[in-house]
Protein backbone atom coordinates (compact mmCIF):
# COMPACT_ATOMS: atom_id res chain seq x y z
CA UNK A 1 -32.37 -9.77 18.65
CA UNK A 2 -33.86 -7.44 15.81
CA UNK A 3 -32.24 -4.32 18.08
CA UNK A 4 -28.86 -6.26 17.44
CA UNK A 5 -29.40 -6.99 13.98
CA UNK A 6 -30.47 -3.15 13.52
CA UNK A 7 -27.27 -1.89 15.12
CA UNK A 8 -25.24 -3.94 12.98
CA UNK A 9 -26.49 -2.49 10.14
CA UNK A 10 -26.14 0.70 11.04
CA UNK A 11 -22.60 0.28 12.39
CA UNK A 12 -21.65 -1.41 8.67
CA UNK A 13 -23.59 1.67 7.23
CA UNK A 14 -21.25 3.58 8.69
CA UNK A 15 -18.12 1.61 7.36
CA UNK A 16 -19.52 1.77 3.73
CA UNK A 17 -19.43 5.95 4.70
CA UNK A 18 -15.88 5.50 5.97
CA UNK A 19 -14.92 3.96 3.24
CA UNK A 20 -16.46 6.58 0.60
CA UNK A 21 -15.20 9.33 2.20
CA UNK A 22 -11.49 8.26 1.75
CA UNK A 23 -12.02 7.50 -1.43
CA UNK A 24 -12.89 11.35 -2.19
CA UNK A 25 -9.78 12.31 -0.31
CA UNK A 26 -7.70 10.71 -2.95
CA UNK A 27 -9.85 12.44 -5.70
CA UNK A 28 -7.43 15.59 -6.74
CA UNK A 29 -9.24 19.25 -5.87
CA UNK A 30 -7.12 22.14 -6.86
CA UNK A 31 -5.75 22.01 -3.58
CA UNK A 32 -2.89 19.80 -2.29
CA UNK A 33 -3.49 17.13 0.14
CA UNK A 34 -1.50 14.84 1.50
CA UNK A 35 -4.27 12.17 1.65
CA UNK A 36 -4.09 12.08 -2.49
CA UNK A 37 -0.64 10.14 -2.13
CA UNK A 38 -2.11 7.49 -0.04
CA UNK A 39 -2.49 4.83 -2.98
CA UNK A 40 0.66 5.55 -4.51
CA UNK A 41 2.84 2.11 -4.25
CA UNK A 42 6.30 2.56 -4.19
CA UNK A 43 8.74 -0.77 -5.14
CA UNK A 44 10.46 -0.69 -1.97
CA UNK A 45 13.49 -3.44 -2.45
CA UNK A 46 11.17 -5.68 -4.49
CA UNK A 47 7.65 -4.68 -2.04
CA UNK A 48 5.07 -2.96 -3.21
CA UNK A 49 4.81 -0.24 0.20
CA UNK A 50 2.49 2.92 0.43
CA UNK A 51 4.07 6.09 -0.49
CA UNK A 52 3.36 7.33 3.25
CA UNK A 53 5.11 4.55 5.01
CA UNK A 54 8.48 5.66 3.07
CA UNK A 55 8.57 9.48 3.52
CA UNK A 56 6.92 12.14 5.29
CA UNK A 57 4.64 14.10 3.28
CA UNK A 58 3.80 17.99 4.23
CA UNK A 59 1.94 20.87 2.46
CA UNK A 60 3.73 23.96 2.69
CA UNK A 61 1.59 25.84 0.55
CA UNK A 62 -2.12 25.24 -1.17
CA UNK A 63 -0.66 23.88 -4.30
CA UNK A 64 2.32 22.23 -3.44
CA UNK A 65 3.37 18.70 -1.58
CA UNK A 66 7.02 18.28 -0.40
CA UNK A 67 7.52 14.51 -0.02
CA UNK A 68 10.59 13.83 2.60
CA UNK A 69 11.99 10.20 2.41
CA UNK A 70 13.06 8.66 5.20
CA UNK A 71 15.74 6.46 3.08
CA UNK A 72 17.34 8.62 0.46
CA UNK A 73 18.30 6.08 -2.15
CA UNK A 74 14.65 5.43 -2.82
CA UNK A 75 13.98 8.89 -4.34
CA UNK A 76 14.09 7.65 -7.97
CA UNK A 77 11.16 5.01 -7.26
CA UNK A 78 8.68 7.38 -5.47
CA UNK A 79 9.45 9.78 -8.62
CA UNK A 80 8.31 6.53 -11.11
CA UNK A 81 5.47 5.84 -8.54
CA UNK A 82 3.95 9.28 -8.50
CA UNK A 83 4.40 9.12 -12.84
CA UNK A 84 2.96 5.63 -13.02
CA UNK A 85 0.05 6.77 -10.63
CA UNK A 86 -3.18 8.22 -12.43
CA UNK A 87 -2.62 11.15 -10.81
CA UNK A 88 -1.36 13.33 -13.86
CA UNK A 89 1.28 15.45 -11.48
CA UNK A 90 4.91 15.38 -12.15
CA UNK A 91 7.21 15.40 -9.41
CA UNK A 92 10.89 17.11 -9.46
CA UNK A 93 13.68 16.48 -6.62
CA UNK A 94 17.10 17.92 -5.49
CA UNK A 95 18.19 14.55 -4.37
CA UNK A 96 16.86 15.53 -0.41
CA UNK A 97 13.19 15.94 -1.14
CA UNK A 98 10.34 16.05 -3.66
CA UNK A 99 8.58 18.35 -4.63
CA UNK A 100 5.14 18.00 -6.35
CA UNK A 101 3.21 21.19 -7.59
CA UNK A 102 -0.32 21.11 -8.18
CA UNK A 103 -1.10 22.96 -11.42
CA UNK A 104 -4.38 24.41 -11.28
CA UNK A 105 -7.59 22.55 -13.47
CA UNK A 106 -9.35 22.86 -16.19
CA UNK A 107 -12.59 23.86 -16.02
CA UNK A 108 -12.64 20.14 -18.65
CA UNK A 109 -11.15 18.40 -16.12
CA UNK A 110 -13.10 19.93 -12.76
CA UNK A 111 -16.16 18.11 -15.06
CA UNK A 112 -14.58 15.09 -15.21
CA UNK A 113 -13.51 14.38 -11.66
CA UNK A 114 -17.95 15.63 -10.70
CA UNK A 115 -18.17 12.90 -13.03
CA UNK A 116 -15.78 10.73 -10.88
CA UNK A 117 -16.91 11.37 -7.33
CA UNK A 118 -20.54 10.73 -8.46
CA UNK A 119 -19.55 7.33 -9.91
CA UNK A 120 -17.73 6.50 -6.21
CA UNK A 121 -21.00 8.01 -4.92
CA UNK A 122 -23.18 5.54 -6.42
CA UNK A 123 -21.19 2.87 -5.91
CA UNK A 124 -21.74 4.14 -1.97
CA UNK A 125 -25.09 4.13 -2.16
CA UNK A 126 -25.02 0.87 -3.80
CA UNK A 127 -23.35 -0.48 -0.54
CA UNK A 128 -25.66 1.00 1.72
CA UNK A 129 -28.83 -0.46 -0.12
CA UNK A 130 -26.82 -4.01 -0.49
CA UNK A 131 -26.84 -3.83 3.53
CA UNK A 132 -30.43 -2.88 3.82
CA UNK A 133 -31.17 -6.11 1.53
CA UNK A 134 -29.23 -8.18 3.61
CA UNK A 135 -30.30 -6.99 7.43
CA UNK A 136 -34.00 -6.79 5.47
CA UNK A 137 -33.66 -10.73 5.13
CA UNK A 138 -32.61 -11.33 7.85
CA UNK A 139 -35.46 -9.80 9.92
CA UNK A 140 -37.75 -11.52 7.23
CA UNK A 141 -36.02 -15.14 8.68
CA UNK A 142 -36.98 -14.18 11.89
CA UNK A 143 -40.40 -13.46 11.21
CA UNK A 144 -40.86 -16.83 9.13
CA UNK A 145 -39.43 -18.85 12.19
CA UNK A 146 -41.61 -17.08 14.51
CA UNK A 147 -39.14 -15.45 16.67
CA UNK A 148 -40.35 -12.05 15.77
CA UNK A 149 -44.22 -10.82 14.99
CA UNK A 150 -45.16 -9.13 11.88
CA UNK A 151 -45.84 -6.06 13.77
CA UNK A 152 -42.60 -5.98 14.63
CA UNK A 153 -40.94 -7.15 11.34
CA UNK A 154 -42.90 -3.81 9.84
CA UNK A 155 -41.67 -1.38 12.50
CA UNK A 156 -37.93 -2.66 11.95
CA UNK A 157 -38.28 -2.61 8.39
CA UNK A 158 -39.47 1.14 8.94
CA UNK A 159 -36.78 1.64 11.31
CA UNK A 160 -34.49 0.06 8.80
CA UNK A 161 -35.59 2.22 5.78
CA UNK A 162 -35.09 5.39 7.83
CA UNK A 163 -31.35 4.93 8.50
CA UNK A 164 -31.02 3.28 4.92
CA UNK A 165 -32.63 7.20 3.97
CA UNK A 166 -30.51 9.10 6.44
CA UNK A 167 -26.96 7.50 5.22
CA UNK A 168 -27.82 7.60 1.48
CA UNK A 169 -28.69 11.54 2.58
CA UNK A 170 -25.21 11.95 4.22
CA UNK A 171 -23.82 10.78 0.76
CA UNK A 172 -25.85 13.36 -1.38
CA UNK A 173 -24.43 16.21 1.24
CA UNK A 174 -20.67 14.44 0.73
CA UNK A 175 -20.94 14.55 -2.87
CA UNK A 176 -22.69 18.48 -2.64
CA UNK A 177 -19.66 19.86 -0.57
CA UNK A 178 -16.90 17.72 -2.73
CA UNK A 179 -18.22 18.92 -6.17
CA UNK A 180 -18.03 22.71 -4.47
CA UNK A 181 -14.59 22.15 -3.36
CA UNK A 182 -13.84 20.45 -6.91
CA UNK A 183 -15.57 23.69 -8.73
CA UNK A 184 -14.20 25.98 -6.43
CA UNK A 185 -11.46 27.51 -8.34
């Protein structure tokens, strides 16, 4: 039962990683990446539809994305998407494709998006303790209704703390080797 209860937590753990480390793909390095687009809704014939599911989107070179949609009428809204999005590029097309250059950052700016990924970073780590709360009560009901000793309560709350430490860790290195690539210039 607490071995159970223990891998669950651990396997939501990892989610809660998952989960942060696609949110620093979409944070905007002075590199293009294809995984930046992801959030971009286009208004698809009245549907809100991700900006992937529409076009084929490639990197042929470092600071450039060439967006290819499948259905060429819908060029127009992908160009208002991408403006409307927060991510400060602008796009220009031939009527075929889109391209979308990636001018390079400002040392200003580099600051602000550290500032950014830290913020999604603690909001991570946020997750991770919320889990270690809630597996942490439930081993404490098991040890009130006498299914568990409380020998064995302590040595799963140990356990429990030590992947709480070793996830919250893996964040810290996440946030280290973003904040490089973010500074890199």
């Amino acid at each position: 039962m607490v071995k159970e209860i223990l891998t669950d937590g651990e396997s939501r753990m990892k989610k809660a990683i998952a989960v942060l480390g696609r949110e620093f793909a979409t944070v905007r390095t002075g590199r293009a990446s294809p995984a930046l687009l992801e959030h971009v809704m286009v208004d698809y014939y009245g549907t809100k539809t991700p900006l992937p599911h529409l076009a084929t989107i490639s990197v042929p070179e470092p600071q450039l994305l060439l967006i290819q949609p499948w259905d060429k009428t819908i060029i127009n809204q992908i160009e208002k998407a991408i403006f409307q999005s927060d991510l400060g590029l602008t796009p220009s097309s031939d009527g075929n494709v889109i391209r979308l250059p990636f001018p390079p950052l400002t040392e200003e700016r580099r600051r602000e998006l550290v500032k950014v990924i830290k913020k999604m970073s603690e909001e991570g780590k946020v997750a991770i303790r919320n889990i270690r709360r809630e597996i942490k009560e439930k081993l404490e009901k098991l040890e009130e209704a006498s299914e568990i000793s409380e020998d064995e309560l302590r040595r799963s709350e140990e356990e429990l703390q030590k992947l709480t430490d070793e996830y919250i860790n893996e964040i810290n290195q996440m946030v280290e080797r973003k904040e490089r690539e973010i500074m890199e210039i």
